[in-house]
C-alpha atoms as a PDB file:
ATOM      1  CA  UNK A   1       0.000   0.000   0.000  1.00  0.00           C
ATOM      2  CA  UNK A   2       1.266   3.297  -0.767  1.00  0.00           C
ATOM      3  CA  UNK A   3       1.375   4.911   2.333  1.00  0.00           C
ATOM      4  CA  UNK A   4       1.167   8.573   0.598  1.00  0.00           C
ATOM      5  CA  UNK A   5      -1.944   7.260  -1.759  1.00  0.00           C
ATOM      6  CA  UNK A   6      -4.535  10.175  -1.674  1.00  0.00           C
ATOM      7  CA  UNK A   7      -6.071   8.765  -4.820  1.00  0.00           C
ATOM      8  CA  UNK A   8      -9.695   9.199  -4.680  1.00  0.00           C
ATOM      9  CA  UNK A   9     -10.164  11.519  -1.428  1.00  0.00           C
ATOM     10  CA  UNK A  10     -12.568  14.715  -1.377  1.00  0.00           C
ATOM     11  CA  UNK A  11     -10.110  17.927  -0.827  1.00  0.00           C
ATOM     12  CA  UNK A  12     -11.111  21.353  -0.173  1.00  0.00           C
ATOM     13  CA  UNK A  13      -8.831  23.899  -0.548  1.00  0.00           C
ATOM     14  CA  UNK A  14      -9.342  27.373   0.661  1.00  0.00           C
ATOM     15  CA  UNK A  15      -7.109  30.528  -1.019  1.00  0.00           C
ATOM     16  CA  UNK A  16      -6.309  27.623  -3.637  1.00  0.00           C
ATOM     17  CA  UNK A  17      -5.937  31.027  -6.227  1.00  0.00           C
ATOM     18  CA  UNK A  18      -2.806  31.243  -5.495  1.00  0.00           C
ATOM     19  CA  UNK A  19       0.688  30.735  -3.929  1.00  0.00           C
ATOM     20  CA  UNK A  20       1.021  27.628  -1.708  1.00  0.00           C
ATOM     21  CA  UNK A  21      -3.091  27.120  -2.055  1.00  0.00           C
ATOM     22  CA  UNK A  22      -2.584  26.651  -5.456  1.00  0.00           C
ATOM     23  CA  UNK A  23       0.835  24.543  -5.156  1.00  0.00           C
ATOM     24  CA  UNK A  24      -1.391  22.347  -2.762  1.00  0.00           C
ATOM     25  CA  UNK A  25      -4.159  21.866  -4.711  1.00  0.00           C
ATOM     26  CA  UNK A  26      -2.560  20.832  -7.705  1.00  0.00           C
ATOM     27  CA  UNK A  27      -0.515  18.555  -5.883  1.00  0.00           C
ATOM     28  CA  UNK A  28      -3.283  16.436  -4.395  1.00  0.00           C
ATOM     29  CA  UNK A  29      -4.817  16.909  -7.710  1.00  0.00           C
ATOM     30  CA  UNK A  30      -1.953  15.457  -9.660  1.00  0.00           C
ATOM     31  CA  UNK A  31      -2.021  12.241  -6.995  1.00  0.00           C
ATOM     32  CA  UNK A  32      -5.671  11.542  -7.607  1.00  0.00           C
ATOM     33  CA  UNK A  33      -8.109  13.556  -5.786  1.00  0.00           C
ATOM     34  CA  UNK A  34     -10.949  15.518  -6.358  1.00  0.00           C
ATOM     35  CA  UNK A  35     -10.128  19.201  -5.550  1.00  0.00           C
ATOM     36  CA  UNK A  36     -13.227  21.982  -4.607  1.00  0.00           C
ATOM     37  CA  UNK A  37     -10.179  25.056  -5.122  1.00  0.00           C
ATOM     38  CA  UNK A  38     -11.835  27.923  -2.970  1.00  0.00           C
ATOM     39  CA  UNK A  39     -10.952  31.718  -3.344  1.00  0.00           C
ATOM     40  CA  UNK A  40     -12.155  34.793  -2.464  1.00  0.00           C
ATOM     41  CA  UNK A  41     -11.200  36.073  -5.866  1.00  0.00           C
ATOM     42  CA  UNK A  42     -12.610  34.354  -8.799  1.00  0.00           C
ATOM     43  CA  UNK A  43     -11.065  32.463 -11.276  1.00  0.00           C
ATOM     44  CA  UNK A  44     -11.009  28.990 -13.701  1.00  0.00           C
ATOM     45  CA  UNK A  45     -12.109  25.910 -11.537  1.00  0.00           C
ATOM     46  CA  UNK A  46     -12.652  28.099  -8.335  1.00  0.00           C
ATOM     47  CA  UNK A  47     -15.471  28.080  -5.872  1.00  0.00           C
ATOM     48  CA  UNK A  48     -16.262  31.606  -5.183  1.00  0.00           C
ATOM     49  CA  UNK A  49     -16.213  31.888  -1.099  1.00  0.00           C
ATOM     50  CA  UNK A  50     -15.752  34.230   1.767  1.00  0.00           C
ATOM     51  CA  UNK A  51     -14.182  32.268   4.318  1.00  0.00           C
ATOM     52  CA  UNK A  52     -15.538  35.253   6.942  1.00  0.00           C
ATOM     53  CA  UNK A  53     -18.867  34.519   5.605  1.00  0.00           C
ATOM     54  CA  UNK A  54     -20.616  31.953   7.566  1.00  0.00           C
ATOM     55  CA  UNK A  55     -23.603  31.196   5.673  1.00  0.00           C
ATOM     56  CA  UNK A  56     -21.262  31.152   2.320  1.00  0.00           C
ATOM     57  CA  UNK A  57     -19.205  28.481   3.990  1.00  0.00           C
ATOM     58  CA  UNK A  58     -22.109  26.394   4.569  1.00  0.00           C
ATOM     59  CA  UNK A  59     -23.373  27.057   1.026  1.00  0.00           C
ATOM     60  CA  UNK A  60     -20.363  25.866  -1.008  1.00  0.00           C
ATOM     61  CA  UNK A  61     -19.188  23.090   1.458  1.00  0.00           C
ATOM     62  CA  UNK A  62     -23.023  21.379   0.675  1.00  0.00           C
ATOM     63  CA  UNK A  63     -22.419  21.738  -2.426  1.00  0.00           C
ATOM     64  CA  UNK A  64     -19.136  19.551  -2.297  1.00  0.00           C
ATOM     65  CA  UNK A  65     -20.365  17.442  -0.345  1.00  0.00           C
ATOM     66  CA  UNK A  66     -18.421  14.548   1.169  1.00  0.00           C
ATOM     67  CA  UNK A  67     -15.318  15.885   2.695  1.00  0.00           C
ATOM     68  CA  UNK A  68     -11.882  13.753   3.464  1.00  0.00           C
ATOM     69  CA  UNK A  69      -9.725  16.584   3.591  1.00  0.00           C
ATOM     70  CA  UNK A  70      -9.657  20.008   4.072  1.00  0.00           C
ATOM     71  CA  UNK A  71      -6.730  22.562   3.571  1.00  0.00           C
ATOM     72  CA  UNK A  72      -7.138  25.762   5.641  1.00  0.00           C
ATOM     73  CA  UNK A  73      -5.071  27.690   3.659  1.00  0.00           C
ATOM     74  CA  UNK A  74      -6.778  30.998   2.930  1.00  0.00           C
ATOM     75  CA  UNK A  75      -5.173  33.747   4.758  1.00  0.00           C
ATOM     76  CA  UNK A  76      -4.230  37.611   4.815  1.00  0.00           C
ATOM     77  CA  UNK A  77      -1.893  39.879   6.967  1.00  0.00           C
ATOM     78  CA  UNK A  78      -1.820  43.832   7.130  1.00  0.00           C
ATOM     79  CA  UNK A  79       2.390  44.702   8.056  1.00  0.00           C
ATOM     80  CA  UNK A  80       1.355  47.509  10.249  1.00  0.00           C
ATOM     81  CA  UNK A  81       2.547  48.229  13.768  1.00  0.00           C
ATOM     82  CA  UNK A  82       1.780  47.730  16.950  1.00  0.00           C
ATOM     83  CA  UNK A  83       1.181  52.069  17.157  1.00  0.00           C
ATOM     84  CA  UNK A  84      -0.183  52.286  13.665  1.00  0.00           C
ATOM     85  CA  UNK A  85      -2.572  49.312  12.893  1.00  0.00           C
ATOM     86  CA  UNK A  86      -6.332  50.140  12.897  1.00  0.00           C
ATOM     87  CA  UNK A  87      -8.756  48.386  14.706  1.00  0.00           C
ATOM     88  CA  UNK A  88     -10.492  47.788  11.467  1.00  0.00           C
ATOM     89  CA  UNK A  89      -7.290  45.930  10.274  1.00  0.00           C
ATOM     90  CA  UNK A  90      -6.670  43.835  13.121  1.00  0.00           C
ATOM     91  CA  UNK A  91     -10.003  42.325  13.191  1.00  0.00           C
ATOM     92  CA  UNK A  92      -9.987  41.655   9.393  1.00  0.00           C
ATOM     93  CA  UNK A  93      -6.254  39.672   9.792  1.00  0.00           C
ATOM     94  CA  UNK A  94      -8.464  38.035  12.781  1.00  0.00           C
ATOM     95  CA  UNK A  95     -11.775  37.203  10.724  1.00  0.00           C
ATOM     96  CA  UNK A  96      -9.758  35.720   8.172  1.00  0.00           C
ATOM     97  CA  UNK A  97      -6.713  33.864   9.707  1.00  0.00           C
ATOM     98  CA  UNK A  98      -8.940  32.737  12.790  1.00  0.00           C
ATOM     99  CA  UNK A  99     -12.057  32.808  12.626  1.00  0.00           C
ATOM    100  CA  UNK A 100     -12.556  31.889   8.870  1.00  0.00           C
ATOM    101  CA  UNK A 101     -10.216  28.703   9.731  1.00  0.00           C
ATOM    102  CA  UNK A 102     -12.640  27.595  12.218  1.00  0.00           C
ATOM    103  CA  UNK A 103     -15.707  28.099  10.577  1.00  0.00           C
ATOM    104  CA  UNK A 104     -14.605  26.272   7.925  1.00  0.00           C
ATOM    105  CA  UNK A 105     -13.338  23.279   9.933  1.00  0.00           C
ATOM    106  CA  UNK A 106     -16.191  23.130  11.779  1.00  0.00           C
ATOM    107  CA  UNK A 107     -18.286  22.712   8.825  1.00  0.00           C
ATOM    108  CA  UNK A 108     -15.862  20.232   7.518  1.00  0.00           C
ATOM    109  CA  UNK A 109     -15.629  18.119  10.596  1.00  0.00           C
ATOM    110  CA  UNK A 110     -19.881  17.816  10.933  1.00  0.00           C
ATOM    111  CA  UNK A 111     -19.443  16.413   7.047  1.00  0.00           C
ATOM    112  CA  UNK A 112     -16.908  13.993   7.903  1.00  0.00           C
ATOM    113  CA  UNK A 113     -18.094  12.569  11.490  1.00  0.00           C
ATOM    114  CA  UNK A 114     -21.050  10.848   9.472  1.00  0.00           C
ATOM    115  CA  UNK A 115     -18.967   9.519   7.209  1.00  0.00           C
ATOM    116  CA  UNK A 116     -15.757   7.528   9.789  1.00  0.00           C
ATOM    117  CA  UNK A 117     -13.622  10.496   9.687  1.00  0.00           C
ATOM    118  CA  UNK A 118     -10.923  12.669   7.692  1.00  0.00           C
ATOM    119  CA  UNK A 119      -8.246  15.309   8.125  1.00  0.00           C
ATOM    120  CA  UNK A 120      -7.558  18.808   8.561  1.00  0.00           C
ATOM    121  CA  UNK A 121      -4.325  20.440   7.869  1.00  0.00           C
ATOM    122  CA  UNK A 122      -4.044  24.417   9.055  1.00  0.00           C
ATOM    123  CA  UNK A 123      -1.506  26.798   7.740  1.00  0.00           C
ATOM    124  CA  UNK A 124       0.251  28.536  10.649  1.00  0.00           C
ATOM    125  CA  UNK A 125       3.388  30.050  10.536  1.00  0.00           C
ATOM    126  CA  UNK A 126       6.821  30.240  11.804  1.00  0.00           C
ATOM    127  CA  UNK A 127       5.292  33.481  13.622  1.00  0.00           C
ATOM    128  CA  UNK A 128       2.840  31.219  15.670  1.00  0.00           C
ATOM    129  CA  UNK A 129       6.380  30.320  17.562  1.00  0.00           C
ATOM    130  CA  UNK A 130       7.883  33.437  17.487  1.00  0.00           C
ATOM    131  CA  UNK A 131       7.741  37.311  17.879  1.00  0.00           C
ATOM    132  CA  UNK A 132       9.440  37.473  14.437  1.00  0.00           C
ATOM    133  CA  UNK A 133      12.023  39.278  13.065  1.00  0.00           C
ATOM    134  CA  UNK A 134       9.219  42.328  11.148  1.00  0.00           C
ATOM    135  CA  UNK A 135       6.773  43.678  13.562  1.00  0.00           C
ATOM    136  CA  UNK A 136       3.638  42.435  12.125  1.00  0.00           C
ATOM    137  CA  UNK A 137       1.512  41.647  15.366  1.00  0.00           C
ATOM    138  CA  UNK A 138      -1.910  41.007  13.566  1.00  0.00           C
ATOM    139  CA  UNK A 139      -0.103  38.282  11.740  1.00  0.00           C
ATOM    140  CA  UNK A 140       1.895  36.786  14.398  1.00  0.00           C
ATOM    141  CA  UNK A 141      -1.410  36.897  16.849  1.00  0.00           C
ATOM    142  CA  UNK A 142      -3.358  34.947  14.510  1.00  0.00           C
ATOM    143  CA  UNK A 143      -1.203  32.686  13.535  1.00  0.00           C
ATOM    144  CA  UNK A 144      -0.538  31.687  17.378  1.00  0.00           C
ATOM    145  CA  UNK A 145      -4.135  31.218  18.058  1.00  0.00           C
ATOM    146  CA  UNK A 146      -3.992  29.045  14.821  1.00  0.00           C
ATOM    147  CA  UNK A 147      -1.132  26.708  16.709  1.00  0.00           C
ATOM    148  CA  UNK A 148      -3.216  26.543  19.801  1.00  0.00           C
ATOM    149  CA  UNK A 149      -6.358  25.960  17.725  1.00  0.00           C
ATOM    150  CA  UNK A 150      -5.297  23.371  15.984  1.00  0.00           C
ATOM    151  CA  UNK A 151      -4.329  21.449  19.179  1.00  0.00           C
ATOM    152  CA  UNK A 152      -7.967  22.076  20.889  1.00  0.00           C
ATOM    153  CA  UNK A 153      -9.954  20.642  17.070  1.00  0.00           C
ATOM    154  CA  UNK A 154      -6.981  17.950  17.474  1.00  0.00           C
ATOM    155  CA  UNK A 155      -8.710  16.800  21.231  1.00  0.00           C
ATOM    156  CA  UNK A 156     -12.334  17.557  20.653  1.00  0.00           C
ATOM    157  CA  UNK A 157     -12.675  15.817  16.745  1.00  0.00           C
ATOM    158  CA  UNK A 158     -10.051  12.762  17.405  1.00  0.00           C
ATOM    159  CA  UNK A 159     -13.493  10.662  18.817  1.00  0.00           C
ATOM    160  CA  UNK A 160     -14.683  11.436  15.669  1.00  0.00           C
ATOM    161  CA  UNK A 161     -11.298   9.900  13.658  1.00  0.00           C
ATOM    162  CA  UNK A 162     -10.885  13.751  12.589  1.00  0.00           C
ATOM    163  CA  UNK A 163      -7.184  14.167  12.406  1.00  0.00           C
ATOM    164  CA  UNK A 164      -6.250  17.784  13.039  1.00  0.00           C
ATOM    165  CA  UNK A 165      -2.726  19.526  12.297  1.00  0.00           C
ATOM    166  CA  UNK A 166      -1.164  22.000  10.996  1.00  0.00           C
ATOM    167  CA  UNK A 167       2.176  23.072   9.011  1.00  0.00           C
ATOM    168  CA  UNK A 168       4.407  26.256   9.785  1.00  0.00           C
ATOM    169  CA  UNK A 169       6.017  27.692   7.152  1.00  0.00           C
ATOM    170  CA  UNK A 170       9.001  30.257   6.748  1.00  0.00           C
ATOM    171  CA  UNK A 171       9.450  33.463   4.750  1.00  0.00           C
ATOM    172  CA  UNK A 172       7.849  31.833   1.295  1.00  0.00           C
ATOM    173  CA  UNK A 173       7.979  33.151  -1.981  1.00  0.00           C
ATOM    174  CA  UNK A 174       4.017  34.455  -2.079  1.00  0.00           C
ATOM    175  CA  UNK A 175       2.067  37.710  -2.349  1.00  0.00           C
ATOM    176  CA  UNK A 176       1.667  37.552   1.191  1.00  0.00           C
ATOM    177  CA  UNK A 177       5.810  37.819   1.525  1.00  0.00           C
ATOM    178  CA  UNK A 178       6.525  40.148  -1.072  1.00  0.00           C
ATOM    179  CA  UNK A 179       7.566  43.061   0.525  1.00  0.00           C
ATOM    180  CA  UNK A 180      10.181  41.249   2.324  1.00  0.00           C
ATOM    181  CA  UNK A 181      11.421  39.452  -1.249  1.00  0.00           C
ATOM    182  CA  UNK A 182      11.605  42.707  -2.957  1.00  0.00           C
ATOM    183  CA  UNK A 183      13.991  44.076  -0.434  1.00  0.00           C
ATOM    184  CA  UNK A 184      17.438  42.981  -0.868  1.00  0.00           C
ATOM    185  CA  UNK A 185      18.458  44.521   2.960  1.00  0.00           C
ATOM    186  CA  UNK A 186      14.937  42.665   4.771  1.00  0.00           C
ATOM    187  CA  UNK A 187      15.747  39.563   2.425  1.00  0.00           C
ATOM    188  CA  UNK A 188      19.053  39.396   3.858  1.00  0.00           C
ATOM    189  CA  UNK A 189      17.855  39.556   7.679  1.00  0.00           C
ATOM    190  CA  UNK A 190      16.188  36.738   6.601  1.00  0.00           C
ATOM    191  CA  UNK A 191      18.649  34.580   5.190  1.00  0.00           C
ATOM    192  CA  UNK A 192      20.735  35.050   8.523  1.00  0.00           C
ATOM    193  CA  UNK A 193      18.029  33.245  10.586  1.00  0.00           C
ATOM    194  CA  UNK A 194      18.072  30.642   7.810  1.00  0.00           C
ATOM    195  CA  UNK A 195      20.336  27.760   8.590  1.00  0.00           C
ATOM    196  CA  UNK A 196      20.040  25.935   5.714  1.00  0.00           C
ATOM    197  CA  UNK A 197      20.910  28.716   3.251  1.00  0.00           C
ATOM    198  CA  UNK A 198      17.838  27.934   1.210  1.00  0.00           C
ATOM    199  CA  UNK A 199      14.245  29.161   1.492  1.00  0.00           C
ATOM    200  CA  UNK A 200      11.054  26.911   0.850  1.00  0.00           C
ATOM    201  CA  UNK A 201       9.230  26.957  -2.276  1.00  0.00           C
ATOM    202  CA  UNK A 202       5.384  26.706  -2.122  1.00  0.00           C
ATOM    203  CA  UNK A 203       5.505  23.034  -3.553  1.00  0.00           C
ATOM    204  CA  UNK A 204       7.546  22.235  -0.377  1.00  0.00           C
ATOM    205  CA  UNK A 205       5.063  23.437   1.981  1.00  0.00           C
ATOM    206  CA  UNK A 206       1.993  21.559  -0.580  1.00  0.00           C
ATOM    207  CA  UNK A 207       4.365  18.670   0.160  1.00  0.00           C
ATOM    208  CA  UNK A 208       4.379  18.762   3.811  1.00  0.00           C
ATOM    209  CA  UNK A 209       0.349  18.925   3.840  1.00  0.00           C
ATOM    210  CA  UNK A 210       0.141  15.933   1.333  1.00  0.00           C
ATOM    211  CA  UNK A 211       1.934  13.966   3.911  1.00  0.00           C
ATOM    212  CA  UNK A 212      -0.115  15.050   6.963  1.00  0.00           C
ATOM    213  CA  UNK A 213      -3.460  14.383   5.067  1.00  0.00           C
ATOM    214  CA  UNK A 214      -2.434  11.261   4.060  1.00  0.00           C
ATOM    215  CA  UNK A 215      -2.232   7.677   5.457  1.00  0.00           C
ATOM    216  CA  UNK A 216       1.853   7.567   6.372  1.00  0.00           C
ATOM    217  CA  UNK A 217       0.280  10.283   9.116  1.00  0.00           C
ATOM    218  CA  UNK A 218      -2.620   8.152  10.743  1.00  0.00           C
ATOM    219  CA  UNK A 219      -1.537   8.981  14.376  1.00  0.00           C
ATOM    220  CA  UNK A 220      -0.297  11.765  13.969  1.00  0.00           C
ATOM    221  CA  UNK A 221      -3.024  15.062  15.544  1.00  0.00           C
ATOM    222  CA  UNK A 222      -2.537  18.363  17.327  1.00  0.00           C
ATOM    223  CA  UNK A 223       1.019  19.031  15.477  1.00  0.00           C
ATOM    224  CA  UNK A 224       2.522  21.834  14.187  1.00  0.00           C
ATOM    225  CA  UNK A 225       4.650  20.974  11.493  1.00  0.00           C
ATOM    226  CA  UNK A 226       7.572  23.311  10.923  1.00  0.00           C
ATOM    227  CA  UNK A 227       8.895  24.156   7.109  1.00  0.00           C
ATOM    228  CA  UNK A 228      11.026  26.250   8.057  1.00  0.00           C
ATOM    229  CA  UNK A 229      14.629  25.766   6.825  1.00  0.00           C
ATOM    230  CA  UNK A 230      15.957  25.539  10.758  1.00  0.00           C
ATOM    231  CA  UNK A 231      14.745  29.150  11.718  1.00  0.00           C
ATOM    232  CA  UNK A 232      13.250  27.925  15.070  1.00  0.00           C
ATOM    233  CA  UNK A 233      16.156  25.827  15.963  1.00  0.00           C
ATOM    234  CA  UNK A 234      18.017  28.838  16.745  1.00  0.00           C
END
């Protein structure tokens, strides 16, 4: 048995537009699942959805239907300060990153407890670990409470044989990061906090979430997966 073998499953996607959503949803495409790609923006084979929108949530996840897998992907940050960031702007990082994650897992995890089960993979952060080296609190908030999160679904859905974890990228090369990649002197901060000398590509971080949806991680739930090229060994 191919221990990696995804062939067949139900995977959602969320933010699958794009960057590592994309990367991941062509990658469980390519091994034989059925993808539902969700984005807020629209776009060929994409399932228009708000992930802050509860009721839209419930819409397009009915209209999938059976669930095995669902990639919590979708995500925004606002690099403001501490001093500067509005309200308004925190709670929208917060909406998204938080509480759009756990609407849609919740919705996913009533699916799958009538059918034996399934998995959940969250995108964190490196920043869930760590003050960071930017100030981006919004971010780094969220992507805690995503960490912690991701243990509590782990406890509360494992009776159900709802496997819950996460992964925890680095600086990757997205739209999200592109501030940092277009600055040679910030790019270079981060490449001395990088003890491998290499950065992650998105299809290393779709990777990482194959392998925690799949069967090689049956008892594996409540884990935070760094992809991180050694940054929190420091």
């Amino acid at each position: 048995m191919d221990i990696f073998d995804v062939k067949g499953r139900t995977v959602v996607v969320t933010g699958a537009g794009r960057g590592i959503g994309k990367a991941t949803a062509d990658l469980f495409a390519s091994r034989g699942s059925t993808v539902a790609r969700l984005d807020l923006e629209p776009g060929e084979s994409i399932l228009p959805c708000d992930v802050t929108d509860e009721r839209a949530v419930d819409k397009v996840f009915a209209q999938i239907g059976k669930i095995d897998v669902l990639v919590n992907n979708a995500g925004i940050a606002v690099r403001k300060q501490s001093l500067e960031i509005t309200r308004e702007d925190w709670e929208r990082v917060m909406s998204v990153n938080v509480t759009g994650l756990f609407m849609c897992s919740r919705t996913a995890a009533r699916s799958m407890k009538q059918t034996g089960g399934g998995a959940i993979v969250n995108l964190a952060s490196i920043m869930g670990f760590s003050g960071g080296l930017f100030p981006n609190p919004a971010y780094q908030a969220s992507k805690g409470a995503v960490v912690n999160l991701t243990r509590a679904l782990a406890l509360e859905f494992a009776e159900f044989n709802i496997r819950v974890n996460a992964v925890a990228p680095t600086f990757v090369r997205t739209a999200l990061t592109a501030p940092i990649f277009s600055n040679p002197a910030l790019l270079e901060k981060v490449m001395q906090h990088t003890p491998l000398g290499r950065l992650p590509e998105v299809e290393d971080i779709a990777a990482a979430i194959l392998f925690l949806a799949s069967p090689a991680a049956r008892c594996i739930t409540g884990v935070t997966l760094p992809v991180d090229s050694g940054y929190l060994a420091r």
